[in-house]
Protein backbone atom coordinates (compact mmCIF):
# COMPACT_ATOMS: atom_id res chain seq x y z
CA UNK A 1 44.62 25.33 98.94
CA UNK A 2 42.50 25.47 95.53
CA UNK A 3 40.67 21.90 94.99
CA UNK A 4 42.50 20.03 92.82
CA UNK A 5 44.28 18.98 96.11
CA UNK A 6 41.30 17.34 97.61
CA UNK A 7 39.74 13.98 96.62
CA UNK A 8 36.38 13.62 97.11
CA UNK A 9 34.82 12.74 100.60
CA UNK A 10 34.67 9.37 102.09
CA UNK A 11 31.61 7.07 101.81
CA UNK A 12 32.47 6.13 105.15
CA UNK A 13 33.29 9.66 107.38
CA UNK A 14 32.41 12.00 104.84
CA UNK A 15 35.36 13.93 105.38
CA UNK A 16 37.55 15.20 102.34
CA UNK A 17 41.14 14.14 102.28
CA UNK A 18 43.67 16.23 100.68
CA UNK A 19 45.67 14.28 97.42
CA UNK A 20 49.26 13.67 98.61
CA UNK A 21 51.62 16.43 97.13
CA UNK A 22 55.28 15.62 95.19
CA UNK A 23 56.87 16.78 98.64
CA UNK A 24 55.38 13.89 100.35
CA UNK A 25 55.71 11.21 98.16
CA UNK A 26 59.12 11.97 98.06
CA UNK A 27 59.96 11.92 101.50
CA UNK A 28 57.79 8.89 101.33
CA UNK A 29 60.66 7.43 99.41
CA UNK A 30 63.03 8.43 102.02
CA UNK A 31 61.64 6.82 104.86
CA UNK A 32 61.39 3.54 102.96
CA UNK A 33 64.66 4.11 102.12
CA UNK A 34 64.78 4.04 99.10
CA UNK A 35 63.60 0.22 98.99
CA UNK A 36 60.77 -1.44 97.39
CA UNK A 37 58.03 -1.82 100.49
CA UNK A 38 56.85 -5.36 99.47
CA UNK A 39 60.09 -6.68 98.36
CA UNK A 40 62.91 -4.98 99.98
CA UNK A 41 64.40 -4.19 97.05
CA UNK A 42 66.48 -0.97 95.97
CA UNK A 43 65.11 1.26 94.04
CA UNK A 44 66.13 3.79 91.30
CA UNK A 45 63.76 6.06 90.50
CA UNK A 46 63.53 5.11 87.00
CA UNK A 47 62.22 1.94 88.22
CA UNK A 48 60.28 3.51 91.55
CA UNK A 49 56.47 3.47 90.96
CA UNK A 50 53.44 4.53 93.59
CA UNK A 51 51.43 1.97 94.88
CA UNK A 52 47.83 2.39 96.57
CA UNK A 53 48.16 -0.12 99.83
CA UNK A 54 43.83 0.15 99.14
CA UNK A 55 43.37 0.41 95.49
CA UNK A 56 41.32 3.04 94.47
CA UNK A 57 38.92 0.32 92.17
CA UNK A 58 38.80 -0.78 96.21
CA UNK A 59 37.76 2.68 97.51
CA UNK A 60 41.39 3.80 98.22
CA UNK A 61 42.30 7.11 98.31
CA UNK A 62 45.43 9.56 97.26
CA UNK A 63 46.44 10.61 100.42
CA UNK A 64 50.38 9.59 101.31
CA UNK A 65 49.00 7.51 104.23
CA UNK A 66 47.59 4.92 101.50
CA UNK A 67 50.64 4.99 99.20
CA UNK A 68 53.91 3.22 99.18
CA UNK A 69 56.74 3.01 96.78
CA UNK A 70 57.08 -0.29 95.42
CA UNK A 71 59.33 -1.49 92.38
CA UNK A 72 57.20 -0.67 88.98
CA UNK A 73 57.08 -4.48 87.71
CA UNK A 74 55.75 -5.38 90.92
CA UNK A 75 52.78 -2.54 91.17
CA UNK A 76 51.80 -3.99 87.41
CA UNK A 77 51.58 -7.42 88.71
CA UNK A 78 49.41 -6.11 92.03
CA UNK A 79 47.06 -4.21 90.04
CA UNK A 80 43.87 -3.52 91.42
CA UNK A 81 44.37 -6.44 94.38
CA UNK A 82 44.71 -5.64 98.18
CA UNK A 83 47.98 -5.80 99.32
CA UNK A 84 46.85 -8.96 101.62
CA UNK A 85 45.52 -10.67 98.53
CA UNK A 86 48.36 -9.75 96.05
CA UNK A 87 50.64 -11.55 99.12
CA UNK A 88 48.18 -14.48 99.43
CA UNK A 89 48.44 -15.32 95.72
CA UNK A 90 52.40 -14.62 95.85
CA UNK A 91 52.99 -17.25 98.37
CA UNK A 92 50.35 -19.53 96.40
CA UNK A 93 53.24 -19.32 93.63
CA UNK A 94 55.90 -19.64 95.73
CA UNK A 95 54.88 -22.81 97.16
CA UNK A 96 53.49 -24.37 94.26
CA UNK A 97 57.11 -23.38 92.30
CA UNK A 98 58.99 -24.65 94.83
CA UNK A 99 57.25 -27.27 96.56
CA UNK A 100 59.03 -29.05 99.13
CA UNK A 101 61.26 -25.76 100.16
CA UNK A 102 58.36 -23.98 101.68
């Protein structure tokens, strides 16, 4: 495989992980089934988008095993946070939104 399929090694093992190929994300897409990973939603794939679980401002990588496939107005509002954090500060605004139903 020529190297624009590798990423460059990891601060933390060195080792060099191979960028995740069309094939992959798209059975990537299958296995979620075709539904947003953070909000259960369906997805079409004109409103599919790839999200890095560890963002790569975070150190993240472009392997398959740090992507999921996420509804494209909710990867814009994620951004650069960790999935944990992007959660944390979702429930913030659920709760404060609709206080007493939490």
């Amino acid at each position: 495989m020529d190297s624009k399929h590798y990423i460059e090694p990891s601060k933390e093992d060195g080792k060099k992980r191979r960028n995740a190929t069309v094939k992959e994300v798209a059975q990537l897409f299958r296995d979620q089934g075709y539904q947003c990973a953070l909000t259960g939603e369906p997805l079409e794939p004109e409103v599919a988008s790839i999200d890095h679980i560890v963002p790569l401002a975070r150190g993240g990588d472009n392997t398959v095993n740090n992507m999921q496939c996420v509804h494209i107005i909710v990867n814009r509002m994620k951004n650069t946070m960790t999935q944990e954090a992007f959660v944390e500060w979702c429930t913030k605004v659920a709760k404060h939104t609709h206080k007493g139903t939490f």
